[in-house]
PDB file of N, CA and C in Angstrom:
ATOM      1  N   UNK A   1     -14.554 -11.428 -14.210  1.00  0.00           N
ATOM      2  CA  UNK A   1     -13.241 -10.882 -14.453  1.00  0.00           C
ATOM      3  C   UNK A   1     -12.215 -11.963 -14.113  1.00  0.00           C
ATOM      4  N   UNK A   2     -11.199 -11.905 -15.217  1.00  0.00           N
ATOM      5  CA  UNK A   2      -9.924 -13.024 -14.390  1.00  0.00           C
ATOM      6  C   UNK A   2      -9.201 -12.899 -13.920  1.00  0.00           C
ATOM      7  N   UNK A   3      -8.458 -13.693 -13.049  1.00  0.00           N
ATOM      8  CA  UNK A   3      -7.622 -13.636 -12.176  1.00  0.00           C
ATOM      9  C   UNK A   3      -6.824 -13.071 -12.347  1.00  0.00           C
ATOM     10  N   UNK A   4      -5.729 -12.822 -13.324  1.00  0.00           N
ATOM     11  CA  UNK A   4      -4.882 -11.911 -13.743  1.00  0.00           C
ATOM     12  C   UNK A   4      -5.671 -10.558 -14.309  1.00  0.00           C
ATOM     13  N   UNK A   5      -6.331 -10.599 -14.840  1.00  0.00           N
ATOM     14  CA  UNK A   5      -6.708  -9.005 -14.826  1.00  0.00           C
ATOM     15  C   UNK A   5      -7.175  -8.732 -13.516  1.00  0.00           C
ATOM     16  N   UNK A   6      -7.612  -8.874 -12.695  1.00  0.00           N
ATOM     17  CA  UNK A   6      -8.010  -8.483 -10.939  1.00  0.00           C
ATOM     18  C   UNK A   6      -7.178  -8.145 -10.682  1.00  0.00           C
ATOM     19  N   UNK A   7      -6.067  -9.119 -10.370  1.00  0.00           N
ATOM     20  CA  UNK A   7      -4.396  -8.431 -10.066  1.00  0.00           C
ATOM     21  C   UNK A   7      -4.052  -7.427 -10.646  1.00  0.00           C
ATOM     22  N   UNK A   8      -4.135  -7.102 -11.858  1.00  0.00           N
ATOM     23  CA  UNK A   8      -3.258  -6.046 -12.463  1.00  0.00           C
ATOM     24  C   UNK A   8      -4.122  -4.497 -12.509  1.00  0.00           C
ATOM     25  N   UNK A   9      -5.573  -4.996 -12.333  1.00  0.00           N
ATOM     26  CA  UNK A   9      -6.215  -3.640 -11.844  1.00  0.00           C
ATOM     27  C   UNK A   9      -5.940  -3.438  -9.619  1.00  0.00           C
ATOM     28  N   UNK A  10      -5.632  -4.595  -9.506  1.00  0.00           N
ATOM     29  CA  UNK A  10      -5.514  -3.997  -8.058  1.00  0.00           C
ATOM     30  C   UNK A  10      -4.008  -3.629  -7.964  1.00  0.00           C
ATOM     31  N   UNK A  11      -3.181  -3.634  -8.642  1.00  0.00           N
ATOM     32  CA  UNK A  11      -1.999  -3.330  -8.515  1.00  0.00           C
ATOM     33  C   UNK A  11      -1.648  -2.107  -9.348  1.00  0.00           C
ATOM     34  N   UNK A  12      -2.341  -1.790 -10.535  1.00  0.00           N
ATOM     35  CA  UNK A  12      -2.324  -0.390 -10.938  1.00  0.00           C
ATOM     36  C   UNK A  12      -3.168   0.745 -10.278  1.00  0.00           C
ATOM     37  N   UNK A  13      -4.208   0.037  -9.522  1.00  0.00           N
ATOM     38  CA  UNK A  13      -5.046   1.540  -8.148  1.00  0.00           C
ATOM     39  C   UNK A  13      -4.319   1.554  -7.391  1.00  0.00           C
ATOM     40  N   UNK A  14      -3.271   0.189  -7.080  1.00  0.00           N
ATOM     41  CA  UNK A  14      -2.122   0.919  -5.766  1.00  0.00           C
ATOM     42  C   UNK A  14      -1.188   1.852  -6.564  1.00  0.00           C
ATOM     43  N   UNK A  15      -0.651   1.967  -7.693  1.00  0.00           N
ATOM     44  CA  UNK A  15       0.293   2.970  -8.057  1.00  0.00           C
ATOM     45  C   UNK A  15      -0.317   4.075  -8.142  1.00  0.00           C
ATOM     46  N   UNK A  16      -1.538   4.151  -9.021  1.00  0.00           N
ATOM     47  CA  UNK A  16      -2.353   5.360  -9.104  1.00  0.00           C
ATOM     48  C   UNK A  16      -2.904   5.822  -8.039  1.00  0.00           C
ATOM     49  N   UNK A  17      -3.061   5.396  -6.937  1.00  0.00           N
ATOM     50  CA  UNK A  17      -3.330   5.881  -5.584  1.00  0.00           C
ATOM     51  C   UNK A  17      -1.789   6.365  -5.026  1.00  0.00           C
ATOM     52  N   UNK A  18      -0.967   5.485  -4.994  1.00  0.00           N
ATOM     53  CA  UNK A  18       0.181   6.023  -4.510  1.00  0.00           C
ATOM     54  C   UNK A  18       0.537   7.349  -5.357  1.00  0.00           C
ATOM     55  N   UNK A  19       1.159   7.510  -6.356  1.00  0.00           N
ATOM     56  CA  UNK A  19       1.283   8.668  -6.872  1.00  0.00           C
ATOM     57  C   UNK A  19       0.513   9.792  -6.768  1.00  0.00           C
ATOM     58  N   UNK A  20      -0.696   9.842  -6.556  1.00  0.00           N
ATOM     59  CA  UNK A  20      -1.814  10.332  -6.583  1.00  0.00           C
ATOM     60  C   UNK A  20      -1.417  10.909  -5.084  1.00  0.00           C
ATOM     61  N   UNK A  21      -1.442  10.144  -4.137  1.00  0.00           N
ATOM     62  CA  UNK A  21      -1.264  10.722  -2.507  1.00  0.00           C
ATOM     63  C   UNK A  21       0.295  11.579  -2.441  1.00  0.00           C
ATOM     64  N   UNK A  22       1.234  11.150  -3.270  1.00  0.00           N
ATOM     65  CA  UNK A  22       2.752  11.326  -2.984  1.00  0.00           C
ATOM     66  C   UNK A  22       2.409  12.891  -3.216  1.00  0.00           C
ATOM     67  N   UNK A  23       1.952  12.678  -4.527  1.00  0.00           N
ATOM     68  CA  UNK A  23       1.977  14.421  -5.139  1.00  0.00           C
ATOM     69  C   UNK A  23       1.039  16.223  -4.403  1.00  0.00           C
ATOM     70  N   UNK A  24       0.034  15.313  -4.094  1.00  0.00           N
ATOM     71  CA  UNK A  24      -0.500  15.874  -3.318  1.00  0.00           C
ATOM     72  C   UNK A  24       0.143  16.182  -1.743  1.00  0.00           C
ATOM     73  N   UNK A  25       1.068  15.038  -0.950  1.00  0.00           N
ATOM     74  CA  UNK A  25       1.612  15.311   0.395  1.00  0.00           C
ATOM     75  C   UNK A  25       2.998  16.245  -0.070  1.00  0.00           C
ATOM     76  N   UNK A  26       3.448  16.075  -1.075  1.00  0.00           N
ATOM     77  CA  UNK A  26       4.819  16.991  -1.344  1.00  0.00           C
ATOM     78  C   UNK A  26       4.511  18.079  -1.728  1.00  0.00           C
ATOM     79  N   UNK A  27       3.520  18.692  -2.471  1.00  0.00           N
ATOM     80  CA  UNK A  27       3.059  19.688  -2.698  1.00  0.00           C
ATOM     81  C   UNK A  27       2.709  20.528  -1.164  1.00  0.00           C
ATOM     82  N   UNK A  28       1.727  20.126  -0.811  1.00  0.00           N
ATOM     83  CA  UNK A  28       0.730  20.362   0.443  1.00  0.00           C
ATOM     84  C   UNK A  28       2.220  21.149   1.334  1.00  0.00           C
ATOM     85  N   UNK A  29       2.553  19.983   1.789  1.00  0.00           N
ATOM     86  CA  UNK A  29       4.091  20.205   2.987  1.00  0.00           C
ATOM     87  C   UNK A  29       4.793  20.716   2.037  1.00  0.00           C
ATOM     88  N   UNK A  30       5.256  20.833   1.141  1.00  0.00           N
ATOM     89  CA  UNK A  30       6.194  21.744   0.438  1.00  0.00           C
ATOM     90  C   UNK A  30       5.861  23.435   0.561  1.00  0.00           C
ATOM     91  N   UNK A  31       4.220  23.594   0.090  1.00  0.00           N
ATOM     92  CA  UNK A  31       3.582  24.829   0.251  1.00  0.00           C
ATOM     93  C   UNK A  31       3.732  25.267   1.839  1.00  0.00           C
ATOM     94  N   UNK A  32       3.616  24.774   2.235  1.00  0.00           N
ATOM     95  CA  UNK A  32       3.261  24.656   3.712  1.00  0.00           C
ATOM     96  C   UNK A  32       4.512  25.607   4.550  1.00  0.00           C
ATOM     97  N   UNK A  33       5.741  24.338   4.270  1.00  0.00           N
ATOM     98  CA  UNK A  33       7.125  25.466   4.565  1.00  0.00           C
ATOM     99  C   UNK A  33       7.329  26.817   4.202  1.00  0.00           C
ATOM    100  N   UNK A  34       6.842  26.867   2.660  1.00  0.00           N
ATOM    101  CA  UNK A  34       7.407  27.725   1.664  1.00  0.00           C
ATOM    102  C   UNK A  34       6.634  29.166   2.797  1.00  0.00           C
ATOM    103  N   UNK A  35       5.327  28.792   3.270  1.00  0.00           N
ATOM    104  CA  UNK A  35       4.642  29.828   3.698  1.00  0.00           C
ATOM    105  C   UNK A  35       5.083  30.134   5.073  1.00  0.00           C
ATOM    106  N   UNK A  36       5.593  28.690   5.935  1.00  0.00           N
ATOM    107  CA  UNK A  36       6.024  29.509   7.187  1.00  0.00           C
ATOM    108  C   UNK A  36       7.227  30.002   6.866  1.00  0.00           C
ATOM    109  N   UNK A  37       8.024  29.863   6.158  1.00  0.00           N
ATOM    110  CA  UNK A  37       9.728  30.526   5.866  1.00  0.00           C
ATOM    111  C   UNK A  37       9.368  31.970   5.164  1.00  0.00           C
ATOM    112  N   UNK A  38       8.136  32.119   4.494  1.00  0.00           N
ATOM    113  CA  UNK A  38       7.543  33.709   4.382  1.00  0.00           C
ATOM    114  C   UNK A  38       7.590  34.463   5.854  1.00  0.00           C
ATOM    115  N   UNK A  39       7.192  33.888   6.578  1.00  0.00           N
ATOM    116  CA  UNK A  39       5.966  34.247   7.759  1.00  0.00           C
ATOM    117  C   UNK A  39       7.822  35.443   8.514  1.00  0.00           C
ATOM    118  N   UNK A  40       8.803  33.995   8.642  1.00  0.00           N
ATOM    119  CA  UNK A  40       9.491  33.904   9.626  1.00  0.00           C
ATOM    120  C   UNK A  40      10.741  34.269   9.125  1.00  0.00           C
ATOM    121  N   UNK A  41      11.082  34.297   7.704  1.00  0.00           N
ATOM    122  CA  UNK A  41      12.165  34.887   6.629  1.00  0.00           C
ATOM    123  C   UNK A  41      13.393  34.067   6.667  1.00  0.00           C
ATOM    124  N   UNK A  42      12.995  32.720   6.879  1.00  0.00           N
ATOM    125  CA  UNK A  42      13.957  31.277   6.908  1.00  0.00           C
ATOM    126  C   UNK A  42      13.403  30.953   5.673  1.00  0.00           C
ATOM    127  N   UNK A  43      14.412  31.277   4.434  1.00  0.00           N
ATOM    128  CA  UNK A  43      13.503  30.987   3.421  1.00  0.00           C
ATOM    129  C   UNK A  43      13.826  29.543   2.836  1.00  0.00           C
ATOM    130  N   UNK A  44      15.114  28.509   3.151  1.00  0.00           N
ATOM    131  CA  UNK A  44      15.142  27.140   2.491  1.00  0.00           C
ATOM    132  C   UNK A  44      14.616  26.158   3.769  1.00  0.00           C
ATOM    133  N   UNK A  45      14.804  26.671   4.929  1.00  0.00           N
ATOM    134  CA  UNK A  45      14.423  25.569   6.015  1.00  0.00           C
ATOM    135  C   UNK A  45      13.243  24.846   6.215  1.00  0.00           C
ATOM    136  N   UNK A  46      12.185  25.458   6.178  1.00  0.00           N
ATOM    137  CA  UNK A  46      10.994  24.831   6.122  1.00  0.00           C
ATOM    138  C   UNK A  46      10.653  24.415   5.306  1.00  0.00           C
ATOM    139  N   UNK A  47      10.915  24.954   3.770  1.00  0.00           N
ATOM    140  CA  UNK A  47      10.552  24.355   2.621  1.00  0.00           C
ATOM    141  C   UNK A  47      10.807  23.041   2.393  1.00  0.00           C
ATOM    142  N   UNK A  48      12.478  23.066   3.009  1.00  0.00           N
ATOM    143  CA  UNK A  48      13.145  21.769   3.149  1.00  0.00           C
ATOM    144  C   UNK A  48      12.425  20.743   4.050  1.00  0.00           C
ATOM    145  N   UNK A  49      12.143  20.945   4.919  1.00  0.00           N
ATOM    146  CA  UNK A  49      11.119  20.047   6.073  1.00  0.00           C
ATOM    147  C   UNK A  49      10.623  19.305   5.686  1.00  0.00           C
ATOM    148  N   UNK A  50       9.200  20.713   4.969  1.00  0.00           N
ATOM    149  CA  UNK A  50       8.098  20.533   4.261  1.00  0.00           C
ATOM    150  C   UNK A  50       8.231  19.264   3.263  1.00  0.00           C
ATOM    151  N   UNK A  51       9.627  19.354   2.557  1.00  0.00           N
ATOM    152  CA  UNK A  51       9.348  18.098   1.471  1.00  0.00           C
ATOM    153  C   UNK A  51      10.120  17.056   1.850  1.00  0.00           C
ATOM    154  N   UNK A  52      10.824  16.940   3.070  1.00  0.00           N
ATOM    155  CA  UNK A  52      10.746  15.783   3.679  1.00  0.00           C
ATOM    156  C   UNK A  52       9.740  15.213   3.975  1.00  0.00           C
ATOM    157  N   UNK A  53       9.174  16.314   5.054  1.00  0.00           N
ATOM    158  CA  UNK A  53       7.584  15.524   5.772  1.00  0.00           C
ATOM    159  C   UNK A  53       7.067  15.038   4.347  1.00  0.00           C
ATOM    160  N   UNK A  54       6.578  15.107   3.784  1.00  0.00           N
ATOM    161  CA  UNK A  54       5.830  15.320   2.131  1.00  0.00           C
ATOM    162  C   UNK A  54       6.434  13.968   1.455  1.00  0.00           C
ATOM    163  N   UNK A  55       7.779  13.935   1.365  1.00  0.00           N
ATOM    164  CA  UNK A  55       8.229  12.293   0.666  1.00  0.00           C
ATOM    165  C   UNK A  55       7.965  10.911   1.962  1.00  0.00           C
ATOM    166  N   UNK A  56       8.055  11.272   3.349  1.00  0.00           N
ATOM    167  CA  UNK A  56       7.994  10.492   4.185  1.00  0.00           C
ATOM    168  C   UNK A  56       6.716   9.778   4.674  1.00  0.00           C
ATOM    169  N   UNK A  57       5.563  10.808   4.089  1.00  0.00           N
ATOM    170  CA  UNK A  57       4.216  10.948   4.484  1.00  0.00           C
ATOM    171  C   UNK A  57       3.650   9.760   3.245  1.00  0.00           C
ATOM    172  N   UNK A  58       4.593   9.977   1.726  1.00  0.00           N
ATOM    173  CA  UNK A  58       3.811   9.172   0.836  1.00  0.00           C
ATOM    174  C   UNK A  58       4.698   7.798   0.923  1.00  0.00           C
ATOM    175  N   UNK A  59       5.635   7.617   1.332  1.00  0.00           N
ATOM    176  CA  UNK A  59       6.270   6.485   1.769  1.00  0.00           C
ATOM    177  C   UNK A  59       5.491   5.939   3.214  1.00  0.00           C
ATOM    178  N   UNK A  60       5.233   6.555   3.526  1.00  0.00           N
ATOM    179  CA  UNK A  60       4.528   5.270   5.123  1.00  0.00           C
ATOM    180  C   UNK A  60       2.930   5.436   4.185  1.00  0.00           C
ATOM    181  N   UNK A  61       1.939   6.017   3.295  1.00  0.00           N
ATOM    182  CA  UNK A  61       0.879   5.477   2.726  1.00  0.00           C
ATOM    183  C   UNK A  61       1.242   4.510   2.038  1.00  0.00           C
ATOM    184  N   UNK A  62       2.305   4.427   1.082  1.00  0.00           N
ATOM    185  CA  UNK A  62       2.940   3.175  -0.035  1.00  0.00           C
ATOM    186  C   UNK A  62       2.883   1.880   0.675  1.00  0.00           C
ATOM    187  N   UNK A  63       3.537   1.834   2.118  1.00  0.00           N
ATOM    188  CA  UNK A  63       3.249   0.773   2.939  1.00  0.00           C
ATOM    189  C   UNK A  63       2.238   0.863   3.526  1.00  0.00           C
ATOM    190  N   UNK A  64       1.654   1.300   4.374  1.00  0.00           N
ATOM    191  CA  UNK A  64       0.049   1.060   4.605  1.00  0.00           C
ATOM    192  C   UNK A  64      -0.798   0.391   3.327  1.00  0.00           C
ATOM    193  N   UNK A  65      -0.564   0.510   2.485  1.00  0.00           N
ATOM    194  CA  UNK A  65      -1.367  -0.082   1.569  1.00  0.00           C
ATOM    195  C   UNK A  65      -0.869  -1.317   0.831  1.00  0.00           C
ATOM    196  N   UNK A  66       0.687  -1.305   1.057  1.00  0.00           N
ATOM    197  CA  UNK A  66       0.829  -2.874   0.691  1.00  0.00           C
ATOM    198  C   UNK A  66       0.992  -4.080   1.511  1.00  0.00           C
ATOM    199  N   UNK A  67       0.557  -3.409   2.998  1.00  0.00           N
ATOM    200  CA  UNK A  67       0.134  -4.060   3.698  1.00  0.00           C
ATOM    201  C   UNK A  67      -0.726  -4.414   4.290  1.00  0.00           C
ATOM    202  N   UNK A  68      -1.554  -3.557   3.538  1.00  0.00           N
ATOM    203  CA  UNK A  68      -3.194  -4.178   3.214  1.00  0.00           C
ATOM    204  C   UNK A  68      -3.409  -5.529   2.353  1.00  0.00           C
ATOM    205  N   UNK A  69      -1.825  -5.149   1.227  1.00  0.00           N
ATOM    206  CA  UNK A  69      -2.598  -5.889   0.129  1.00  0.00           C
ATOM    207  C   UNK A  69      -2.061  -6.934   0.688  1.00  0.00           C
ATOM    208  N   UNK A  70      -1.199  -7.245   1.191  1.00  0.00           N
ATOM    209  CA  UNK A  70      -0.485  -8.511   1.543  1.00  0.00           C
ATOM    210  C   UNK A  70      -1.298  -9.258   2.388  1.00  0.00           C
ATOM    211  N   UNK A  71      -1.976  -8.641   3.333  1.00  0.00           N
ATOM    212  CA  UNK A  71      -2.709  -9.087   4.728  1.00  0.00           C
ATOM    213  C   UNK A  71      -4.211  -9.943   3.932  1.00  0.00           C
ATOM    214  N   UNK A  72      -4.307  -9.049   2.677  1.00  0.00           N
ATOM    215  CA  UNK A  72      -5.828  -9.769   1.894  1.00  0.00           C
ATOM    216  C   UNK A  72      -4.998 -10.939   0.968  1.00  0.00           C
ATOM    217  N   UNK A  73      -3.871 -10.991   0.730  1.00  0.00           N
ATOM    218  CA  UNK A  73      -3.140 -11.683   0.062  1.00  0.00           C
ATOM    219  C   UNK A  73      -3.048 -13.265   0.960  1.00  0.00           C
ATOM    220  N   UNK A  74      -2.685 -13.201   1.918  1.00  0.00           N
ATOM    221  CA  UNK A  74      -2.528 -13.804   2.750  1.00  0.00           C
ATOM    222  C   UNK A  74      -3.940 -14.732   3.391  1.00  0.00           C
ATOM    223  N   UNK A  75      -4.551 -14.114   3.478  1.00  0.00           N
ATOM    224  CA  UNK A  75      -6.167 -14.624   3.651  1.00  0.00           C
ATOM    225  C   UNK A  75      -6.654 -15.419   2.993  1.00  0.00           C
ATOM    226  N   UNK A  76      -6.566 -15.021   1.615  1.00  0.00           N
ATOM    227  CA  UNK A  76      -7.136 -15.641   0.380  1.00  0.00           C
ATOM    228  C   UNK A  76      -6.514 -17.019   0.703  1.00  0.00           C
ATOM    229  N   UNK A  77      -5.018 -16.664   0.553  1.00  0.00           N
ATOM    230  CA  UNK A  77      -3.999 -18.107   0.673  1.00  0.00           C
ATOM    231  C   UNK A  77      -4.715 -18.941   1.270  1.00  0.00           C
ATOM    232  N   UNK A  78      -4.968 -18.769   2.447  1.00  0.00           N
ATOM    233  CA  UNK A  78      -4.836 -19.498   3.880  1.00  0.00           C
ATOM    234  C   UNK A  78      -6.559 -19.975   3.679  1.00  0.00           C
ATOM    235  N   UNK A  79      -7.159 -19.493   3.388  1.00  0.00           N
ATOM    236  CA  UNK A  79      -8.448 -19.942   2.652  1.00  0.00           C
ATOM    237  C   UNK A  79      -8.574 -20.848   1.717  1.00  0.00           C
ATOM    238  N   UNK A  80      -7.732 -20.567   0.561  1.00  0.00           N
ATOM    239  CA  UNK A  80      -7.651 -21.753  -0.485  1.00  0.00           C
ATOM    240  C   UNK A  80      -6.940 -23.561   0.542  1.00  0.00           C
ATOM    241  N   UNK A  81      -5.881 -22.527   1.292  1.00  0.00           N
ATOM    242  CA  UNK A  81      -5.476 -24.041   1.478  1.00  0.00           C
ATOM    243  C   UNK A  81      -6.301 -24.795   2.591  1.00  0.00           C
ATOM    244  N   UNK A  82      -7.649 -23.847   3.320  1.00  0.00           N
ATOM    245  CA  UNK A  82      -8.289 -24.542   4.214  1.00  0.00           C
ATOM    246  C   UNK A  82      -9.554 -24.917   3.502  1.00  0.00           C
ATOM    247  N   UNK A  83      -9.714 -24.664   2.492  1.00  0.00           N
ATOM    248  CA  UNK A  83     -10.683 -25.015   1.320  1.00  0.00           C
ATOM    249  C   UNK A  83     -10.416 -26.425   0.388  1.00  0.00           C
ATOM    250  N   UNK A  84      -9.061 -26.858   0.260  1.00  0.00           N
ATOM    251  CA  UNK A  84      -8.365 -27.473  -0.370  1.00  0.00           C
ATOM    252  C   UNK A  84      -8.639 -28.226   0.214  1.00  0.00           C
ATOM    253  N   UNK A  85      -8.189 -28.577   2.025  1.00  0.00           N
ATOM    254  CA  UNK A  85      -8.240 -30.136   2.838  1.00  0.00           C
ATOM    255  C   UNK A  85      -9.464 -30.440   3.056  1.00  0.00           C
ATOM    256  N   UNK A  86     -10.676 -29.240   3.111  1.00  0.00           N
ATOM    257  CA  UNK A  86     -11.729 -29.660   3.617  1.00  0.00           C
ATOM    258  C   UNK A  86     -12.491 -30.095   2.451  1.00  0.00           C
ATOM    259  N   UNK A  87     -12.170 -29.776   1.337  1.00  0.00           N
ATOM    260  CA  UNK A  87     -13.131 -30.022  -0.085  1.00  0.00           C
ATOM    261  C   UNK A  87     -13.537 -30.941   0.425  1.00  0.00           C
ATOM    262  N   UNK A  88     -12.823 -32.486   0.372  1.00  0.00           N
ATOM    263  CA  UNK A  88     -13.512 -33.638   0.300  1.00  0.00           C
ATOM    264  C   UNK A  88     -14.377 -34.890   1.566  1.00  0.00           C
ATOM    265  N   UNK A  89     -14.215 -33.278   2.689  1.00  0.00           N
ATOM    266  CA  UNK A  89     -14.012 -33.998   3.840  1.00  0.00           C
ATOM    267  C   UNK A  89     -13.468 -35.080   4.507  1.00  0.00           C
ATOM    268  N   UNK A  90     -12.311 -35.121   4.298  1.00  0.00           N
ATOM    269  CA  UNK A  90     -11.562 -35.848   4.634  1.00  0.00           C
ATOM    270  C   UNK A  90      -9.980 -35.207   5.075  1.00  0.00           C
ATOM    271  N   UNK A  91      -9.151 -36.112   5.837  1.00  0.00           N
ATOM    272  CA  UNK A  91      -7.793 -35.493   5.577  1.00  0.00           C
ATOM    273  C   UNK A  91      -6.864 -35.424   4.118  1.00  0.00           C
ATOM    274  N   UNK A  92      -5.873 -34.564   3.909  1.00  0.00           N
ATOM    275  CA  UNK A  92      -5.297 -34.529   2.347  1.00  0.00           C
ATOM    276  C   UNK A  92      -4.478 -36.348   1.988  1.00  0.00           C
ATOM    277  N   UNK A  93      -4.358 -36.589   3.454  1.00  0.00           N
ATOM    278  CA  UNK A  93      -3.847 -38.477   3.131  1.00  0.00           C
ATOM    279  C   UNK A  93      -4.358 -39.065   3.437  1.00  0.00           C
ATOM    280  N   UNK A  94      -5.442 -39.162   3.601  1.00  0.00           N
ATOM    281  CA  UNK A  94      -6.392 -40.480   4.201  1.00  0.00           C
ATOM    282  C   UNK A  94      -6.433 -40.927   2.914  1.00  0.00           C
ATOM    283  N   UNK A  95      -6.537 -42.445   2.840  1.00  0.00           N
ATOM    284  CA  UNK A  95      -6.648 -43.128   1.507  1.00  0.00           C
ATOM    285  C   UNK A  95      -5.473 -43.284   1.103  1.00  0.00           C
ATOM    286  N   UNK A  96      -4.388 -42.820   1.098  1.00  0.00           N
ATOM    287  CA  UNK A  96      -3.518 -42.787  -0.394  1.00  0.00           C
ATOM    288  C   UNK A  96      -2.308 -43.474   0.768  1.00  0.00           C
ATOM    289  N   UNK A  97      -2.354 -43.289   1.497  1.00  0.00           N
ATOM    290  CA  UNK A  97      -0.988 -44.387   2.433  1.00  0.00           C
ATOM    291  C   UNK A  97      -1.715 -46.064   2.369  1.00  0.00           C
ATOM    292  N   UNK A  98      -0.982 -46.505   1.877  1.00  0.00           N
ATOM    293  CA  UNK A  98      -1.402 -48.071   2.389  1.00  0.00           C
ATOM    294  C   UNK A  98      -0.416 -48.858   2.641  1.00  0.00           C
TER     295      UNK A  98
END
């Protein structure tokens, strides 16, 4: 697989995961209120909560996961460039100053 298609499938499972989690936590906590404001006859308050907690819940997964991707992002980097000096065993200027 190439390099640009890798990227663009790991960057469309983060949207499709993100959306995927958002809808499900706003729903979930949305239901959630809707049922204690039954229970307790506060009928916009909890609902309201509910889809706070619910947008806040898929906003801190959105970051948890792009700070996954960054942290593997970052690795790779730091790999290529310790891959880069050591290729030839040597330092990246030995030779080329005279």
């Amino acid at each position: 697989m190439s390099k640009n298609l890798r990227d663009y499938a790991e960057y469309g499972s983060l949207g499709i995961s993100w959306v995927l989690t958002s809808v499900a936590a706003v729903y979930l906590a949305h239901k959630g209120g809707a049922w204690i404001d039954a229970k307790l006859g506060t009928d916009p308050a909890f609902t309201l909560v509910g889809l706070i907690v619910g947008i806040l819940m898929s906003l801190l997964s959105l970051v948890q996961q792009l700070q996954r991707i960054e942290s593997t992002w970052r690795k790779k980097k730091q790999d290529q460039r310790k891959g880069d000096s050591d290729s030839d065993g040597e330092s990246p200027t030995r030779g080329r100053l005279r």
